[in-house]
N, C-alpha and C. Protein backbone atom coordinates (compact mmCIF):
# COMPACT_ATOMS: atom_id res chain seq x y z
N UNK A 1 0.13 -15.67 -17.08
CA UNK A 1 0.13 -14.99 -15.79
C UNK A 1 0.60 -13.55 -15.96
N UNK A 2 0.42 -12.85 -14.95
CA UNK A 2 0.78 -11.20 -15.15
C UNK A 2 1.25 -11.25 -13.86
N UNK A 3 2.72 -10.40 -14.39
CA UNK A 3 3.98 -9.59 -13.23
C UNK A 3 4.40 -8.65 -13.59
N UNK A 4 4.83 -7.96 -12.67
CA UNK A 4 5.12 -6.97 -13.07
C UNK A 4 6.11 -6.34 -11.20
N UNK A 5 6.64 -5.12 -11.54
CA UNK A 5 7.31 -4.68 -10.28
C UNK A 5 6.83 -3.37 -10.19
N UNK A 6 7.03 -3.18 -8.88
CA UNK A 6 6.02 -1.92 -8.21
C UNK A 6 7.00 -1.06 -7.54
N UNK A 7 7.08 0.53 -7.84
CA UNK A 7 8.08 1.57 -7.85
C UNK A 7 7.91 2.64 -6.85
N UNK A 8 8.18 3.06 -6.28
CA UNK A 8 7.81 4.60 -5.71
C UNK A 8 7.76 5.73 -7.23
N UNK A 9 7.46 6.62 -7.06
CA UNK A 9 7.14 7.72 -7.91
C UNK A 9 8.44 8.38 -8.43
N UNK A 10 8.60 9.31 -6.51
CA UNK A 10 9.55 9.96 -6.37
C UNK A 10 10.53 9.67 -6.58
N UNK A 11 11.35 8.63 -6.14
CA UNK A 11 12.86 8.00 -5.95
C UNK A 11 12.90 6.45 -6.91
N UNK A 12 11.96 5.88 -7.55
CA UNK A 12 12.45 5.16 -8.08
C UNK A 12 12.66 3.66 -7.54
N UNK A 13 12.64 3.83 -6.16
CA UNK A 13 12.61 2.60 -5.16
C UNK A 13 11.61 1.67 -5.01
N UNK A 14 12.60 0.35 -5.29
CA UNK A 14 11.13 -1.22 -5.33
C UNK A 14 10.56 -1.03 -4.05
N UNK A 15 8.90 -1.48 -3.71
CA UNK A 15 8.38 -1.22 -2.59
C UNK A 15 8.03 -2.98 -2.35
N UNK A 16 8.80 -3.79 -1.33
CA UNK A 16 8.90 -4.65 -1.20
C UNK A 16 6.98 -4.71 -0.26
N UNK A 17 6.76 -5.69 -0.67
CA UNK A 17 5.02 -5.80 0.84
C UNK A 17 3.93 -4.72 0.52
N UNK A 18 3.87 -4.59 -1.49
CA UNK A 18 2.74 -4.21 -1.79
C UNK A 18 1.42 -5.41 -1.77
N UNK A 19 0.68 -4.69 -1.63
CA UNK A 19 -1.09 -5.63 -1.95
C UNK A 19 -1.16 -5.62 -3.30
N UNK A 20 -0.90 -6.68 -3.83
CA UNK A 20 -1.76 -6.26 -5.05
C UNK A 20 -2.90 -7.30 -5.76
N UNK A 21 -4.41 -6.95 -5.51
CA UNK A 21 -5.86 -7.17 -5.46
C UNK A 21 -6.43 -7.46 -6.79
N UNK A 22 -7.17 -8.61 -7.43
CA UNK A 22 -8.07 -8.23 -8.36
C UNK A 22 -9.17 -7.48 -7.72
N UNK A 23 -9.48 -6.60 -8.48
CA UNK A 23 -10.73 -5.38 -8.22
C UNK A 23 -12.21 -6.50 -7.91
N UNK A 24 -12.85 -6.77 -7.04
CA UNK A 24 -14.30 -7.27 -6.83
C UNK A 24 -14.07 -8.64 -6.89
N UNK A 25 -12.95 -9.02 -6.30
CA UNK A 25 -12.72 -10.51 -5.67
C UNK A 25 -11.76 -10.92 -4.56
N UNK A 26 -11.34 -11.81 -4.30
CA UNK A 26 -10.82 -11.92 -3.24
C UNK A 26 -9.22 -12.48 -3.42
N UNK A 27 -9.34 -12.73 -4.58
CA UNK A 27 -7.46 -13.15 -5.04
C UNK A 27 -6.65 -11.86 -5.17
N UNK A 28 -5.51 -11.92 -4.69
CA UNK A 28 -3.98 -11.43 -4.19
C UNK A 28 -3.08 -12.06 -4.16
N UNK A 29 -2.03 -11.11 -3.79
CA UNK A 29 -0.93 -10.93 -3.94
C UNK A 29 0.31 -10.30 -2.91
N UNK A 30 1.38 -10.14 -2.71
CA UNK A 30 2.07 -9.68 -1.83
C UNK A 30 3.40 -9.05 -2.61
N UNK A 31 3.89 -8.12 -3.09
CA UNK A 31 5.23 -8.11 -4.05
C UNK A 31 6.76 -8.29 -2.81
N UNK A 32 7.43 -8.88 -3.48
CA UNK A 32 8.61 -9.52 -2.88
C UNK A 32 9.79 -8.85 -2.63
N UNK A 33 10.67 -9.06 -1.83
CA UNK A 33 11.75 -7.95 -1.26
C UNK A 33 11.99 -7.21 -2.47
N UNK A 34 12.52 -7.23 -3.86
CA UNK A 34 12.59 -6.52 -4.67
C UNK A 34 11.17 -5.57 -5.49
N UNK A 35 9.96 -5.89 -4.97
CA UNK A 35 8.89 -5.19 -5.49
C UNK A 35 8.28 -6.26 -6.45
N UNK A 36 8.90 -7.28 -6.61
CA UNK A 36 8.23 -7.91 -7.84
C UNK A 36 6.69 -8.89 -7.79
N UNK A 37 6.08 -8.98 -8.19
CA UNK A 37 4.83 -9.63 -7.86
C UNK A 37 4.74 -10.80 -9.42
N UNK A 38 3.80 -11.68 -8.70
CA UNK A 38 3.55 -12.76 -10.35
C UNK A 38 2.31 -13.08 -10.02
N UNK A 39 1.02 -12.50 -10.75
CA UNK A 39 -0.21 -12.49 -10.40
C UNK A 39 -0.34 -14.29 -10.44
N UNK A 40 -1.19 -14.94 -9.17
CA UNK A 40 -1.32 -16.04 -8.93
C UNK A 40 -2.81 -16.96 -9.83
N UNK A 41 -3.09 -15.86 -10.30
CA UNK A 41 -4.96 -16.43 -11.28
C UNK A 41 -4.44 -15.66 -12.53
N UNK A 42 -5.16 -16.35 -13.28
CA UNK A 42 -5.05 -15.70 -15.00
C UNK A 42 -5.67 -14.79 -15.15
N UNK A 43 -5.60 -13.93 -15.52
CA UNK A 43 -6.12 -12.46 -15.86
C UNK A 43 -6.54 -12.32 -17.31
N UNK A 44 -7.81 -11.34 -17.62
CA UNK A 44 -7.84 -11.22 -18.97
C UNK A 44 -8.28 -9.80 -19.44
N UNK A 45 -8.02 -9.36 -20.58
CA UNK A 45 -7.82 -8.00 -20.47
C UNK A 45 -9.71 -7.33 -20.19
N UNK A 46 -9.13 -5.94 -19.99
CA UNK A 46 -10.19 -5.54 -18.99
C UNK A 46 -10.06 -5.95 -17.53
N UNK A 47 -9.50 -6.69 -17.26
CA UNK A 47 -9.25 -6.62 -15.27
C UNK A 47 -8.74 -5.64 -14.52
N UNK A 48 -8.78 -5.44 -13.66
CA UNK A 48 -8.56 -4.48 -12.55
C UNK A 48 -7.73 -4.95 -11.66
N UNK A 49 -6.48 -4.68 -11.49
CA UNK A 49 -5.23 -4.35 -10.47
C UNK A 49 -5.49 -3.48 -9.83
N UNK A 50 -5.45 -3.55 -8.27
CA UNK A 50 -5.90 -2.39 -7.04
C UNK A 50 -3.96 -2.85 -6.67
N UNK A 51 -3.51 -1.87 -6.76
CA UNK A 51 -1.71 -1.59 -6.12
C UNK A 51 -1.98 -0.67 -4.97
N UNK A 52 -1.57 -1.59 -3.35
CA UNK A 52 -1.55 -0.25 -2.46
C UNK A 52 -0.59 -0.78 -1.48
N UNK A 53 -0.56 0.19 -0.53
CA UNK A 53 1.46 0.08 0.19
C UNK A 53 0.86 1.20 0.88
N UNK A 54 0.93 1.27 2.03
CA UNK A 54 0.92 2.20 3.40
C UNK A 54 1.32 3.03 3.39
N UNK A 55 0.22 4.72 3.42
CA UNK A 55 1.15 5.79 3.24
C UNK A 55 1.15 6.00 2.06
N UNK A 56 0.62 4.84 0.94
CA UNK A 56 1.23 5.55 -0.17
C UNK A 56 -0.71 5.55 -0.98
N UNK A 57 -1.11 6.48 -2.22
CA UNK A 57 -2.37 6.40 -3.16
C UNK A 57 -2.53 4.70 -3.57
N UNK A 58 -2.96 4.54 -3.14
CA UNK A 58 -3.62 3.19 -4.18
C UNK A 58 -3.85 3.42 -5.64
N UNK A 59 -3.69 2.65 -6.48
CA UNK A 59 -3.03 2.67 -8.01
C UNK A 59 -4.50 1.46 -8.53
N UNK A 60 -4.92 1.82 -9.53
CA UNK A 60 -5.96 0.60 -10.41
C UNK A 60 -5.03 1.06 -11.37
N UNK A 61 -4.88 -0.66 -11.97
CA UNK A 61 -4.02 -0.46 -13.37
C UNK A 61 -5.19 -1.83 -13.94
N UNK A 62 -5.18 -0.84 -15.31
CA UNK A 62 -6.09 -2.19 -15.63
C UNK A 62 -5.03 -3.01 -16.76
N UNK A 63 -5.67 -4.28 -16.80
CA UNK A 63 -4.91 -5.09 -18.10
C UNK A 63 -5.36 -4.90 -19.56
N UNK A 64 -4.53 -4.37 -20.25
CA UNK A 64 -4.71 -4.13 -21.49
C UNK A 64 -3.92 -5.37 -22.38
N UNK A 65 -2.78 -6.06 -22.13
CA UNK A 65 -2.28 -6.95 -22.54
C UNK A 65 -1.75 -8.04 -21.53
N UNK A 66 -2.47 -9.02 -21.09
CA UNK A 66 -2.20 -10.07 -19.45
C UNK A 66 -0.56 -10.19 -20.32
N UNK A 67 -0.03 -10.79 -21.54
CA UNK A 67 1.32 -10.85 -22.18
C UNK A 67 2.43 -10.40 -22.02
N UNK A 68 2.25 -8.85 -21.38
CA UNK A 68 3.54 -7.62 -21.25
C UNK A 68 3.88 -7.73 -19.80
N UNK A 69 5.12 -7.81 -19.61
CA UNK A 69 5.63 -7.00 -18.36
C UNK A 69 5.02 -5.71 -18.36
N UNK A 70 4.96 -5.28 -16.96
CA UNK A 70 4.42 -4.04 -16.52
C UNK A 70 4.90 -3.80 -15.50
N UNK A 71 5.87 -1.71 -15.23
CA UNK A 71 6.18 -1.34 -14.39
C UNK A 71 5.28 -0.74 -13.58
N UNK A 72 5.32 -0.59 -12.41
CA UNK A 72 4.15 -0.07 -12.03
C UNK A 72 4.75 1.57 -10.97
N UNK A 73 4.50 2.76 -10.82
CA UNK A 73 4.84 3.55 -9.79
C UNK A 73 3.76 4.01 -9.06
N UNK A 74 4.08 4.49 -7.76
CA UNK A 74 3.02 4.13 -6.65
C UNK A 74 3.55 5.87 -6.31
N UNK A 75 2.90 6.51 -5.63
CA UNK A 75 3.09 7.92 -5.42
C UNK A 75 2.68 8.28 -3.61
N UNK A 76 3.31 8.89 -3.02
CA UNK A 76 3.04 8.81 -1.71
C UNK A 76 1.85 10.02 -1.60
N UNK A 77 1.49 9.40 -0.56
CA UNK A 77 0.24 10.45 0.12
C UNK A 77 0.63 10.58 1.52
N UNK A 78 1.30 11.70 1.65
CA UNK A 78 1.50 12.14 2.44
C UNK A 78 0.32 12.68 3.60
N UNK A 79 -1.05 13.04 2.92
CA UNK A 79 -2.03 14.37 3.63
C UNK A 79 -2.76 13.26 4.61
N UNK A 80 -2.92 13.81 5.83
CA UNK A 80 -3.78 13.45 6.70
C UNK A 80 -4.37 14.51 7.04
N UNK A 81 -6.23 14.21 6.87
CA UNK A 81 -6.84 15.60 7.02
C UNK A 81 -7.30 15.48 8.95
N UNK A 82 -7.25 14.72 9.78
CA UNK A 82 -7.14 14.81 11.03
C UNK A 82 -6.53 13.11 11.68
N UNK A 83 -6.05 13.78 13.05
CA UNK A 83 -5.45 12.38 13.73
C UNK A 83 -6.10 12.62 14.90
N UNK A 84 -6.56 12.17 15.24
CA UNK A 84 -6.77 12.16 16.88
C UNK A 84 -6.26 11.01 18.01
N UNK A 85 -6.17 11.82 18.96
CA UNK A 85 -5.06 10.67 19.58
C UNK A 85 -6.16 10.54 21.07
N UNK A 86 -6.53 8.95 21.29
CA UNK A 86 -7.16 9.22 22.63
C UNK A 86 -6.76 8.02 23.97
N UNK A 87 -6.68 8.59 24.56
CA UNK A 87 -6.30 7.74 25.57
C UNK A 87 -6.58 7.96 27.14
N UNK A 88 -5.95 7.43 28.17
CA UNK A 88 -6.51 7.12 29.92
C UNK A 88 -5.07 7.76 30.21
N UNK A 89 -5.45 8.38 31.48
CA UNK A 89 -3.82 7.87 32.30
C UNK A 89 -4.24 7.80 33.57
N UNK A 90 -3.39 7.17 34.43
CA UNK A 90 -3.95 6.42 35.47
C UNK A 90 -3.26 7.31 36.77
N UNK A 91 -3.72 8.05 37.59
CA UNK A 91 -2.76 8.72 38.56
C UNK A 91 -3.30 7.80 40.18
N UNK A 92 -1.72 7.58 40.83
CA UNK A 92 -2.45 7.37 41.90
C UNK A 92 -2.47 8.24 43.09
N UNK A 93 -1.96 9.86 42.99
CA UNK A 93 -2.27 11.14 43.88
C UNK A 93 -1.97 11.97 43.35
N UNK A 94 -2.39 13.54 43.34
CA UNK A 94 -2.15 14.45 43.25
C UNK A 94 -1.17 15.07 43.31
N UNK A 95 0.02 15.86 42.18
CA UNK A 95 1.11 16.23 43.12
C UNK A 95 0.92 17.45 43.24
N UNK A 96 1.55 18.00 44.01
CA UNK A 96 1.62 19.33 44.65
C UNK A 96 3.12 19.72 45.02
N UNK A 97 3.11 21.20 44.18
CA UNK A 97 4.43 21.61 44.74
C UNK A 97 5.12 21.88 45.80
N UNK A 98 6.54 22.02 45.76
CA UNK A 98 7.03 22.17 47.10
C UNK A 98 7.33 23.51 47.52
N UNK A 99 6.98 24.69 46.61
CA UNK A 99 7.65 26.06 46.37
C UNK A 99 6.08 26.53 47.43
N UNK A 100 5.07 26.06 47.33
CA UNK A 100 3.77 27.04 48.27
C UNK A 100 3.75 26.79 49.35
């Protein structure tokens, strides 16, 4: 089996409630209050690890040895190139000042 624990970049901090995906299937993973994950299917080298966490780049790590522990660091992405915000609001009269 393959585990390994999953890091922030910057600070060093376990990221507890990563995804972590074989690449072009449907088996996963979830890493645990400390970051740690224990891949649940056997892996063989050449596979594809998709690592992603909200806010932060998604990571492919591939397996070169399923045998080794592996640290993993995850790097934030900060950039949002637009947000748009849309919504209703509901009035039920007009107000009008008291100064005219």
């Amino acid at each position: 089996t393959v585990e390994g624990t999953v890091f922030t970049e910057e600070d060093g901090l376990q990221l507890p409630g990563c995804s972590v995906v074989l690449q072009g299937s449907e088996h996963g993973v979830m890493t645990d209050f400390d970051g740690y994950f224990k891949f649940p299917v056997k892996l063989k080298k050449g596979d594809v690890l998709l690592i992603s966490y909200v806010g932060m780049k998604t990571k492919k790590v591939i397996i070169t040895n399923p045998k080794s522990a592996t640290t993993i660091n995850l790097e934030a992405d900060m950039s949002l190139d637009d947000v748009i915000i849309v919504g209703a609001v509901a009035v039920k009269e007009l107000f009008k000042s008291k100064k005219n």
